[in-house]
N, C-alpha and C. Protein backbone atom coordinates (compact mmCIF):
# COMPACT_ATOMS: atom_id res chain seq x y z
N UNK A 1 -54.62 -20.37 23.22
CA UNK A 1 -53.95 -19.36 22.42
C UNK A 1 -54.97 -18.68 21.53
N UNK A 2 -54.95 -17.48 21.49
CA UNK A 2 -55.82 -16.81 20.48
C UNK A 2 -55.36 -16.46 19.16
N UNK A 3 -56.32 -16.56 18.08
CA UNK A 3 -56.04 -16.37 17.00
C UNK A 3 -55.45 -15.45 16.61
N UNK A 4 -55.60 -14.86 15.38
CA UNK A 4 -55.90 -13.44 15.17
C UNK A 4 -56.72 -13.50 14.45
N UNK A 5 -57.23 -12.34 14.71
CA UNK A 5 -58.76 -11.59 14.01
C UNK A 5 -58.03 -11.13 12.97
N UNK A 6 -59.60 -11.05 12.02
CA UNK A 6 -58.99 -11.27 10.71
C UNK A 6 -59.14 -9.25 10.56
N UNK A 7 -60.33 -8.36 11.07
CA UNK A 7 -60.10 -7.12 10.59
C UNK A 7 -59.57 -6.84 12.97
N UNK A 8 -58.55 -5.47 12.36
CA UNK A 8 -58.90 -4.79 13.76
C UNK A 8 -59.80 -4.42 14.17
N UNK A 9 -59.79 -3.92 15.42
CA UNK A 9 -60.95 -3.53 16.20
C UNK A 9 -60.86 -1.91 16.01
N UNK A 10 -60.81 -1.06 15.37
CA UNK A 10 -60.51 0.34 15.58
C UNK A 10 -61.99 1.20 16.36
N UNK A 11 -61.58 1.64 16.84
CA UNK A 11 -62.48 2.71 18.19
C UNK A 11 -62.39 4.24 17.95
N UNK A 12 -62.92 4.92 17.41
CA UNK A 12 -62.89 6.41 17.20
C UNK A 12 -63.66 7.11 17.83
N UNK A 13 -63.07 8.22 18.97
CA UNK A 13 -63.65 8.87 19.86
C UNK A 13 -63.93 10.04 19.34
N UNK A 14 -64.67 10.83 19.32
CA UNK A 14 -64.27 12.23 19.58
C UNK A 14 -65.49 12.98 20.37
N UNK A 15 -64.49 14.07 20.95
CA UNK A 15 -64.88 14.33 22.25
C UNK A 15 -65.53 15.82 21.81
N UNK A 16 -66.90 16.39 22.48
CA UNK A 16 -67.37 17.51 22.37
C UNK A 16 -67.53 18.27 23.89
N UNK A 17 -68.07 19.33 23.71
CA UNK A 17 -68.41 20.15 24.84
C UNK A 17 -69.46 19.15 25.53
N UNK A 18 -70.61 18.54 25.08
CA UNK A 18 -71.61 17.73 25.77
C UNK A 18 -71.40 16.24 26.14
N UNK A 19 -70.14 16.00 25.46
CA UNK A 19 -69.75 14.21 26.23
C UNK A 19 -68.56 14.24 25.18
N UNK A 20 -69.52 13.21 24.19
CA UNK A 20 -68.45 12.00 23.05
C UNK A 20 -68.90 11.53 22.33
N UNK A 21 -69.25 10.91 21.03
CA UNK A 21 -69.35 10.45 19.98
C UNK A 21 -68.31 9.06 19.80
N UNK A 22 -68.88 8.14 19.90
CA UNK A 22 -67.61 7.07 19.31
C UNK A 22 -68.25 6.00 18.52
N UNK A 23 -66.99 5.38 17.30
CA UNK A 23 -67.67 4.42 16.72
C UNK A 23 -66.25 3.33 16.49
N UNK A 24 -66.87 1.76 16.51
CA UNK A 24 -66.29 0.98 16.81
C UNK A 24 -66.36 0.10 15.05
N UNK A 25 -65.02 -0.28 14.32
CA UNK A 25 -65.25 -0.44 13.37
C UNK A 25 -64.32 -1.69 13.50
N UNK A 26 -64.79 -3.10 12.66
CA UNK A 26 -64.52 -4.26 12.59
C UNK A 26 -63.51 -4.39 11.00
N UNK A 27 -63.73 -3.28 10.57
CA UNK A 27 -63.31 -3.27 9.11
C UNK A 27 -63.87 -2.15 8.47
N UNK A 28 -62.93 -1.53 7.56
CA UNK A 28 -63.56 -0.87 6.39
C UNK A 28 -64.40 -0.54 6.16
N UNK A 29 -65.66 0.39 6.35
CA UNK A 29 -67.31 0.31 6.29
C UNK A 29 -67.73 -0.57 6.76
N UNK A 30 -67.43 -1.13 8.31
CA UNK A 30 -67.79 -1.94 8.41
C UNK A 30 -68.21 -1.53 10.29
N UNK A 31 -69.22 -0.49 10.53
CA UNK A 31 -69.78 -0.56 12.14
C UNK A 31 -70.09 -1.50 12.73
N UNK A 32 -69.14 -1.74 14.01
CA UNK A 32 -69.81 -3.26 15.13
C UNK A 32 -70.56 -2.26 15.98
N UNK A 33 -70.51 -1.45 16.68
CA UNK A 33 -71.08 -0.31 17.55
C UNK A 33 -70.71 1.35 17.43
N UNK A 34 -72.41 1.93 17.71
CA UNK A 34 -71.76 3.07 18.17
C UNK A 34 -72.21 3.94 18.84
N UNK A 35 -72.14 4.99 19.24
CA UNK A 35 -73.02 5.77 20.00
C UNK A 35 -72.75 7.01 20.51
N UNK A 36 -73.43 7.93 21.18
CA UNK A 36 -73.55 9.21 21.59
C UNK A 36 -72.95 9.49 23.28
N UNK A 37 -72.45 10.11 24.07
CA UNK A 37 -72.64 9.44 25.21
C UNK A 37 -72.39 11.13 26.04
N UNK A 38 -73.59 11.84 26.33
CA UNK A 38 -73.99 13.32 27.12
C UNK A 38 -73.75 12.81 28.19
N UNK A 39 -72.16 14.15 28.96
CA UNK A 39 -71.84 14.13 29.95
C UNK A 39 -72.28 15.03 30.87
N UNK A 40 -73.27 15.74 31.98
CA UNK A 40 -73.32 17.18 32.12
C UNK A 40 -72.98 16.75 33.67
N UNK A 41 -72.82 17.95 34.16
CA UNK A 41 -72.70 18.02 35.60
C UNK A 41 -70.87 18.22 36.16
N UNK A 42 -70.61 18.49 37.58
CA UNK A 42 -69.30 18.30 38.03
C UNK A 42 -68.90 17.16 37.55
N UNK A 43 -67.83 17.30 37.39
CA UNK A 43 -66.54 16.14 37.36
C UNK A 43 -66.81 15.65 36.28
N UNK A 44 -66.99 16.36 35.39
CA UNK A 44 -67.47 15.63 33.64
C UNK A 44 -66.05 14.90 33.31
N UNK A 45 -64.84 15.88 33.21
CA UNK A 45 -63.28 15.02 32.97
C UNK A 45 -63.67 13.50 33.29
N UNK A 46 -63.59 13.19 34.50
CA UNK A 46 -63.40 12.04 35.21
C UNK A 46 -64.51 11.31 34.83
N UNK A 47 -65.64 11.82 35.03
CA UNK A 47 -66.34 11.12 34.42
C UNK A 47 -66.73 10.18 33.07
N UNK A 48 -66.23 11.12 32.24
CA UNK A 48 -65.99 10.94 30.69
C UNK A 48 -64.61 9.87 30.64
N UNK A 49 -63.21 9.97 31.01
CA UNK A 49 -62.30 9.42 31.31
C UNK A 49 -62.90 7.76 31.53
N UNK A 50 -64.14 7.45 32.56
CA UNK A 50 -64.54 6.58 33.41
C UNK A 50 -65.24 5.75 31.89
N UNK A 51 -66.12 6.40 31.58
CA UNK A 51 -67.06 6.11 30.44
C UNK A 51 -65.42 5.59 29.23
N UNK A 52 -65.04 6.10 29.13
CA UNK A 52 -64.50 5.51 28.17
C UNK A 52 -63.28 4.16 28.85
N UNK A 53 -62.73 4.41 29.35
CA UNK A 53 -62.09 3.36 29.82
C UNK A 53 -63.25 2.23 30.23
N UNK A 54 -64.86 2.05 30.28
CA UNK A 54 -65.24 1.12 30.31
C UNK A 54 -65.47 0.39 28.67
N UNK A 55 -65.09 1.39 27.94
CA UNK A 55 -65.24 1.17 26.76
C UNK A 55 -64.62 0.34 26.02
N UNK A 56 -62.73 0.64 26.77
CA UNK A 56 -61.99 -0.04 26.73
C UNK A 56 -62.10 -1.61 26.89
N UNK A 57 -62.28 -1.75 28.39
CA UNK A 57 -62.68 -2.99 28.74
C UNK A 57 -63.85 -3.72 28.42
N UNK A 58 -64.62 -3.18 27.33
CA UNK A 58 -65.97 -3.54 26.99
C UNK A 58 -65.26 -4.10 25.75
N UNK A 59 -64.65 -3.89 24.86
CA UNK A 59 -64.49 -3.95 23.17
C UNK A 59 -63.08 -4.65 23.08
N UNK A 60 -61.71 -4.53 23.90
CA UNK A 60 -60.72 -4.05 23.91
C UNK A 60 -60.54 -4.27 22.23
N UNK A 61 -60.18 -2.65 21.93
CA UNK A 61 -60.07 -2.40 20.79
C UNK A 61 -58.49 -2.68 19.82
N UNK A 62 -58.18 -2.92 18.98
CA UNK A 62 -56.99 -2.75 18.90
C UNK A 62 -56.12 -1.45 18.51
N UNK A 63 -57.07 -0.45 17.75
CA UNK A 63 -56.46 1.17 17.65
C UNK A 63 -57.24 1.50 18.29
N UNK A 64 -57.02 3.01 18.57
CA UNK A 64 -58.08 4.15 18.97
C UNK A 64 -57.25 5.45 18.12
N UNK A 65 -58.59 6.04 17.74
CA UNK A 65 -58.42 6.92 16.75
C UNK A 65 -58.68 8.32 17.27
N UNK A 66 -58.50 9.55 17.66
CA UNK A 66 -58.53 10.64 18.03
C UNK A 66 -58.55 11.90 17.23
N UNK A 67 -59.13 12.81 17.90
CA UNK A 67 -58.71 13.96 16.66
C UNK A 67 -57.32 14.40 17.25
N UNK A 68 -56.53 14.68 16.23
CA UNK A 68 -54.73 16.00 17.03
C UNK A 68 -55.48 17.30 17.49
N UNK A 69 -55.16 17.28 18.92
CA UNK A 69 -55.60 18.59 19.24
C UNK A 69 -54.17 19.41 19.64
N UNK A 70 -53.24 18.44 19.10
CA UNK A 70 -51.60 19.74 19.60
C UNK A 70 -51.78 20.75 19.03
N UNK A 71 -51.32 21.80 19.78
CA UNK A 71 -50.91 22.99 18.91
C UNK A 71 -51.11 23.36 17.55
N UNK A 72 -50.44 21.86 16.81
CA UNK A 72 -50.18 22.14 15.30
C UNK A 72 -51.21 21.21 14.43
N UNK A 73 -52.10 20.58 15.33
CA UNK A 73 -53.82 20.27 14.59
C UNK A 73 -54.49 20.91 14.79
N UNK A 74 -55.59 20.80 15.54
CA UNK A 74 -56.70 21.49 15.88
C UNK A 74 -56.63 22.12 16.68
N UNK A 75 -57.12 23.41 16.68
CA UNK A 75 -57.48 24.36 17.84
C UNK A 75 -58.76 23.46 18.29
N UNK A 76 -58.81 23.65 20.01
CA UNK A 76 -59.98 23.22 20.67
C UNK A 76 -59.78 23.93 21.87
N UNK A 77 -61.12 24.00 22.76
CA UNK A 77 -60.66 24.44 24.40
C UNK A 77 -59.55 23.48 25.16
N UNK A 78 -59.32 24.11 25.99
CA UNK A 78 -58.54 23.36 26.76
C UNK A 78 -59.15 22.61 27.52
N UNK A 79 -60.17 22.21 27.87
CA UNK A 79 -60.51 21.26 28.70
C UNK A 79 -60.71 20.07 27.76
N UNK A 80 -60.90 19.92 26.30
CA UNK A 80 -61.26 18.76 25.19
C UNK A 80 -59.64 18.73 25.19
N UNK A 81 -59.03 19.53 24.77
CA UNK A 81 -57.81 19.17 24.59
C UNK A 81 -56.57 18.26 25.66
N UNK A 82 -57.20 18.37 27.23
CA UNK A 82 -56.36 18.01 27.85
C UNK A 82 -57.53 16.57 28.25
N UNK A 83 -58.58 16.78 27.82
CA UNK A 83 -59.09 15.11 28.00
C UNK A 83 -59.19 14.17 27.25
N UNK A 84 -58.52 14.71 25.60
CA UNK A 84 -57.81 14.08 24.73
C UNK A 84 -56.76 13.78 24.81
N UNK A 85 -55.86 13.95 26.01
CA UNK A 85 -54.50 13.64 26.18
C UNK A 85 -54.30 12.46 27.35
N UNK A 86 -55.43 12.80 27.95
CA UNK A 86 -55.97 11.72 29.33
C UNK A 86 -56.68 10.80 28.53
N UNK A 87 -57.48 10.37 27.51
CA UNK A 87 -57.65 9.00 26.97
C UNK A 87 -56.41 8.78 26.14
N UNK A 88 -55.89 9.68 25.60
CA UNK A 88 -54.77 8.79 24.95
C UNK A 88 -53.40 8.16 26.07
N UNK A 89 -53.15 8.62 26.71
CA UNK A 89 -52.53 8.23 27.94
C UNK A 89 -53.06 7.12 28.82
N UNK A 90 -54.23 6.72 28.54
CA UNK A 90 -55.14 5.78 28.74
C UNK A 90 -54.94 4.47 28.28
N UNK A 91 -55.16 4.99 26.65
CA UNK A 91 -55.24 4.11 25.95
C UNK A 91 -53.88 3.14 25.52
N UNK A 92 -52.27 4.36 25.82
CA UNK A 92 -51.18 3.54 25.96
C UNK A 92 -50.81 2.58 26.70
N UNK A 93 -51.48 3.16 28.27
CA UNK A 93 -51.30 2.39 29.38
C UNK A 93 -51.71 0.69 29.19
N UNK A 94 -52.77 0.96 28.39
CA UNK A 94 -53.10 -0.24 28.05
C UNK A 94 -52.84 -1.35 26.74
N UNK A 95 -51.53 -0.54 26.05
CA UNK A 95 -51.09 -0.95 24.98
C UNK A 95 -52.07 -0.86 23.79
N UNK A 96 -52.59 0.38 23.71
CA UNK A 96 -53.23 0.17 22.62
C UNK A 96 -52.60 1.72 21.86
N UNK A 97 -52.39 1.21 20.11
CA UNK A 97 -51.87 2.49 19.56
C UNK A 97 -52.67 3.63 19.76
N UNK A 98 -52.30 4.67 19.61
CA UNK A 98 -52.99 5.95 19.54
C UNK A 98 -53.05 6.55 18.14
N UNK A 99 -53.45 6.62 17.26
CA UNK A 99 -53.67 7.52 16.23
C UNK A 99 -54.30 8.60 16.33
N UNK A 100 -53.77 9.96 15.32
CA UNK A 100 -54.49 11.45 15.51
C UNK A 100 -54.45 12.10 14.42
N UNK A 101 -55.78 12.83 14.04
CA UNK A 101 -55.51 13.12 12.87
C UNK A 101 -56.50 14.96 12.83
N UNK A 102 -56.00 15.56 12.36
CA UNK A 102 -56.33 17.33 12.30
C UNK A 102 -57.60 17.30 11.64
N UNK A 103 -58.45 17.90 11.74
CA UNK A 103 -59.95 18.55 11.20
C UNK A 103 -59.31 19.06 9.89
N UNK A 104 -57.98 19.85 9.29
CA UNK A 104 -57.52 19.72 8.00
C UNK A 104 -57.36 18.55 7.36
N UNK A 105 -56.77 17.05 7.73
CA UNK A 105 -56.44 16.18 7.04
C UNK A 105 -57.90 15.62 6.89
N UNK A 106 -58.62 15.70 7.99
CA UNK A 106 -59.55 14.74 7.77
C UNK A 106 -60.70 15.79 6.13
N UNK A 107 -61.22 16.90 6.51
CA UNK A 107 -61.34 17.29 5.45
C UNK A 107 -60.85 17.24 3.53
N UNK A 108 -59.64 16.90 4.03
CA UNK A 108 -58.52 17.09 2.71
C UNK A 108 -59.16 15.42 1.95
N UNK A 109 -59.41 14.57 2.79
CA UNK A 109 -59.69 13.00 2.55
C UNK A 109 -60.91 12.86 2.50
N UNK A 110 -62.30 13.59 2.77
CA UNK A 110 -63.37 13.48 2.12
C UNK A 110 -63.84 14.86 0.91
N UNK A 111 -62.51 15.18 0.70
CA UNK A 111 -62.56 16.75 -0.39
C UNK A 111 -63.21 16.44 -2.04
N UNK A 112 -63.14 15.07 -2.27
CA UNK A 112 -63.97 14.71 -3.05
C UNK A 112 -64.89 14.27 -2.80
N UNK A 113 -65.72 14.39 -2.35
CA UNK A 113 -67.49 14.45 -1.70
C UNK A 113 -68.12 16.04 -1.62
N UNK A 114 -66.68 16.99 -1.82
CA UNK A 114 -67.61 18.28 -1.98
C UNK A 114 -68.13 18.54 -0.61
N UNK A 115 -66.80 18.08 0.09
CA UNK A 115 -67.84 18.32 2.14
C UNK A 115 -67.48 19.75 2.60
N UNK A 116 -68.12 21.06 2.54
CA UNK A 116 -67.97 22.15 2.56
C UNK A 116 -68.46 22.31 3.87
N UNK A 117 -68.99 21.50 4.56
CA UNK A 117 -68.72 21.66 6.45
C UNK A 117 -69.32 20.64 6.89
N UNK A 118 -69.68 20.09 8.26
CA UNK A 118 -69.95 19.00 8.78
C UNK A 118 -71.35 18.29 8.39
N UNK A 119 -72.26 19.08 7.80
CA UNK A 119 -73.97 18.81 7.63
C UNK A 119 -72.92 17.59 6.04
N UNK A 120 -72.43 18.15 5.50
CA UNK A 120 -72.54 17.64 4.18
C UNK A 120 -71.27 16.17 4.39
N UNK A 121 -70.61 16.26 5.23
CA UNK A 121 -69.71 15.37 5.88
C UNK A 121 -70.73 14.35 6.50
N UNK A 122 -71.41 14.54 7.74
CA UNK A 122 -72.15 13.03 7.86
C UNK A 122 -73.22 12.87 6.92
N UNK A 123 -73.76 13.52 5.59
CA UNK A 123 -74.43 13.24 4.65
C UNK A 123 -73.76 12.05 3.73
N UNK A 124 -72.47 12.74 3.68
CA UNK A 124 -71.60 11.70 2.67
C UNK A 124 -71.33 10.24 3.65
N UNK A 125 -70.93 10.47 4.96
CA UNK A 125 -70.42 9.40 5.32
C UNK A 125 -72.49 8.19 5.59
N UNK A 126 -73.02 9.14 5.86
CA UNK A 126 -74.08 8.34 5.89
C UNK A 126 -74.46 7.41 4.63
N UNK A 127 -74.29 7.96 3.34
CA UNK A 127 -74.70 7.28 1.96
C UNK A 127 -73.43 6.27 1.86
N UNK A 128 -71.97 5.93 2.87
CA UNK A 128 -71.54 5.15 2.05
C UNK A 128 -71.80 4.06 3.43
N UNK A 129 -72.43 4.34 4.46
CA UNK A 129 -72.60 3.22 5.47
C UNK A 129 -74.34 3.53 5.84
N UNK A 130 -75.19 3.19 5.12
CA UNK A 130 -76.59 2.88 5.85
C UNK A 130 -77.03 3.01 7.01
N UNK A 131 -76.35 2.51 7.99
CA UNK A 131 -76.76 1.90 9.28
C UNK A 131 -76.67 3.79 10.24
N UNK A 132 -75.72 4.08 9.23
CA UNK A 132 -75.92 5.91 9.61
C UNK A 132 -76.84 6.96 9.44
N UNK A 133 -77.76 6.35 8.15
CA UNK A 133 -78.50 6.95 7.76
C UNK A 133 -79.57 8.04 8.82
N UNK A 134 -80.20 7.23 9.52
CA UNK A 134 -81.57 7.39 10.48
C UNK A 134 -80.59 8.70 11.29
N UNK A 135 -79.28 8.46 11.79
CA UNK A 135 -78.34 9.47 12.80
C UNK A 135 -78.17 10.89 11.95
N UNK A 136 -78.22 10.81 10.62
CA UNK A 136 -77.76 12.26 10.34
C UNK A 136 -78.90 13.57 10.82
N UNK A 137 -78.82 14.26 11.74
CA UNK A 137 -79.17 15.19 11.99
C UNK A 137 -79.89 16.59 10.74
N UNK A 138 -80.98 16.89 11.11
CA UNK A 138 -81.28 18.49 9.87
C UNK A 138 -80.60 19.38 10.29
N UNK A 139 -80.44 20.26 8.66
CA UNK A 139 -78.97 21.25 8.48
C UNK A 139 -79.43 21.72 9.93
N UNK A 140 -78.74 22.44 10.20
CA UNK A 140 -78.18 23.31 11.11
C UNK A 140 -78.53 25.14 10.89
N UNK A 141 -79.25 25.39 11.58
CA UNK A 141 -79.90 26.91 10.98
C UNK A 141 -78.60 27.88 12.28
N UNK A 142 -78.47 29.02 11.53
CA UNK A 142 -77.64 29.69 12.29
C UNK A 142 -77.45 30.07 14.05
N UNK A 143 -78.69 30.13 14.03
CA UNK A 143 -79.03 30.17 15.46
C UNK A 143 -79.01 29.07 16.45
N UNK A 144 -78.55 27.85 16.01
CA UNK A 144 -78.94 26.39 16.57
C UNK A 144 -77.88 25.93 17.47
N UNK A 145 -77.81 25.40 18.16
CA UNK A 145 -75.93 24.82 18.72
C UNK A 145 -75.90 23.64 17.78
N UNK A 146 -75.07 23.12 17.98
CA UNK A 146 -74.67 21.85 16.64
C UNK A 146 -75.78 21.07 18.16
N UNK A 147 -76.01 19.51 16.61
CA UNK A 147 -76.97 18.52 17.18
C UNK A 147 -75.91 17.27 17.61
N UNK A 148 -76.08 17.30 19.10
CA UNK A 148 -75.47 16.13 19.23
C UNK A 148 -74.80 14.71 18.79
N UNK A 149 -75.51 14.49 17.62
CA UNK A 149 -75.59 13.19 16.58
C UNK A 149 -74.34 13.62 15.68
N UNK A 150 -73.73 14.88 15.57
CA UNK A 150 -72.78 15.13 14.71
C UNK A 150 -71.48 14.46 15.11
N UNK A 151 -71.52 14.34 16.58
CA UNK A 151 -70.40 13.57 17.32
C UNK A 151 -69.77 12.29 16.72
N UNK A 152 -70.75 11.92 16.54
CA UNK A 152 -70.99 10.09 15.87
C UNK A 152 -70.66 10.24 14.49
N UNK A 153 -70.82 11.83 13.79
CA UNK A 153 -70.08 11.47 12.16
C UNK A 153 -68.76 12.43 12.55
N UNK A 154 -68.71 13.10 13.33
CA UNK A 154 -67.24 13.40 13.49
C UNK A 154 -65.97 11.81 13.68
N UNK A 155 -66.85 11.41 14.43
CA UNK A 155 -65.34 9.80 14.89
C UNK A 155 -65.66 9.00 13.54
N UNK A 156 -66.67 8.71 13.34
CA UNK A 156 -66.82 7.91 11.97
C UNK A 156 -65.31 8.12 11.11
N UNK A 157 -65.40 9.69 10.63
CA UNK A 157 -64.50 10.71 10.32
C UNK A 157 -63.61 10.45 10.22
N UNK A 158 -63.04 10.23 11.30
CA UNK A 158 -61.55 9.62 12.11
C UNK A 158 -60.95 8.53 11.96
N UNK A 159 -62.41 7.32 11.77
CA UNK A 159 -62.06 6.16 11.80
C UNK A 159 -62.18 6.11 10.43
N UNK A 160 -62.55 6.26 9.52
CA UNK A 160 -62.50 6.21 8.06
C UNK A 160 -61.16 6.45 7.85
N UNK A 161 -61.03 8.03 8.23
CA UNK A 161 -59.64 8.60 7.93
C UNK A 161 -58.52 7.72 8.12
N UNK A 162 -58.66 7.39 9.01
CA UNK A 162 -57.73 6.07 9.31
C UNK A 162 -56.63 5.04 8.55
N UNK A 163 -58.39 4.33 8.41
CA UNK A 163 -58.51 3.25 6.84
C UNK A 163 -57.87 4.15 5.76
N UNK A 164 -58.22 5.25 5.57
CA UNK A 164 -57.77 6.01 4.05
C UNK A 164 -55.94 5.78 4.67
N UNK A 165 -56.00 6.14 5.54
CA UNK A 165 -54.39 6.71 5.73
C UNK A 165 -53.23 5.33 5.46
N UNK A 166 -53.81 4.17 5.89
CA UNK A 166 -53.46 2.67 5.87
C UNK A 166 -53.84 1.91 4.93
N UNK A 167 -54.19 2.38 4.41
CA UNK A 167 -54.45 2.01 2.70
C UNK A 167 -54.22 2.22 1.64
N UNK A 168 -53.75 3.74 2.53
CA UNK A 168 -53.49 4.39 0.72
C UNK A 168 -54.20 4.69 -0.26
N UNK A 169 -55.57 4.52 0.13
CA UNK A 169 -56.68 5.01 -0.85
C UNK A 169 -56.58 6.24 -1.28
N UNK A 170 -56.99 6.62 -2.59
CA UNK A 170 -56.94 8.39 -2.43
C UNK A 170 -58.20 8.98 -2.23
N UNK A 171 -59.51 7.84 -1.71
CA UNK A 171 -60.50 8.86 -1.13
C UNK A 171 -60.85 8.14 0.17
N UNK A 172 -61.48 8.30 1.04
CA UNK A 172 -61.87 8.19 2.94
C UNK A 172 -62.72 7.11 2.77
N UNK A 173 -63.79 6.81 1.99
CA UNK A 173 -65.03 5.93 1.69
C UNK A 173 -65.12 5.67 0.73
């Protein structure tokens, strides 16, 4: 018979034009894994789908955390949006909750950190978890595409948000 673990396993994906970003949290500021994971080529969906469902069976997590890409969260393309609907459909299949949360809420919950766009968002989330530090990416000059590594403080994001939301804290970190 198995115990129970004393924190969940929460898993926060989020998905970009170049793969995924996910981070695996044991607790509260508390990273067990995480990582970057560049998809390119045909059949990226499926592919990406593949990658994460090993993810599944690698960790089995007990949440997974997502951004809302309905209608009434986030605007995104449709191809993030409908492969956010294919891991969460995933992730039921396998009895695991789904949580989702809008690029507004999640903002609204690090709004005391003064996070006026994503450079200053994994700045903050980096100073309250270390192990992030080395990942935060330089600003972003206009001409640049975003740096891959932002992926990894976008789910952070998510998975913080989370904790804030189940806690009741009134700040994310």
């Amino acid at each position: 018979m198995n115990g129970l673990r004393r924190y969940a396993l929460v898993l926060a994906i989020y998905l970009n034009t170049r793969g995924f970003g996910f981070v695996l949290f044991e607790g509260h500021l508390s990273p067990f894994d995480w990582g970057m994971r560049e998809i390119r080529g045909p059949r990226k969906h499926g592919r990406c789908v593949t990658h994460i469902s090993k993810k599944f069976d690698r960790y089995l997590p007990d949440i997974l955390v997502l951004q809302d890409t309905s209608p009434e969260g986030t605007r995104r393309a449709p191809r993030i949006t409908y492969l956010n609907a294919a891991i969460a459909e995933l992730a039921k299949s396998r009895g695991i909750p789904v949580y989702t949360y809008s690029r507004d809420q999640v903002r609204a919950a690090f709004d005391y950190l003064g996070c006026v766009n994503k450079q200053s968002l994994a700045e903050g989330i980096a100073k309250k978890i270390p192990a992030f530090e080395r990942y935060v990416p330089p600003p972003r000059k206009p001409w640049m595409s975003e740096d891959a590594r932002m992926g990894l403080f976008d789910a952070a994001a998510l998975a913080l948000m989370f904790f804030y939301s189940i806690n009741g804290d009134r700040q994310a970190t």
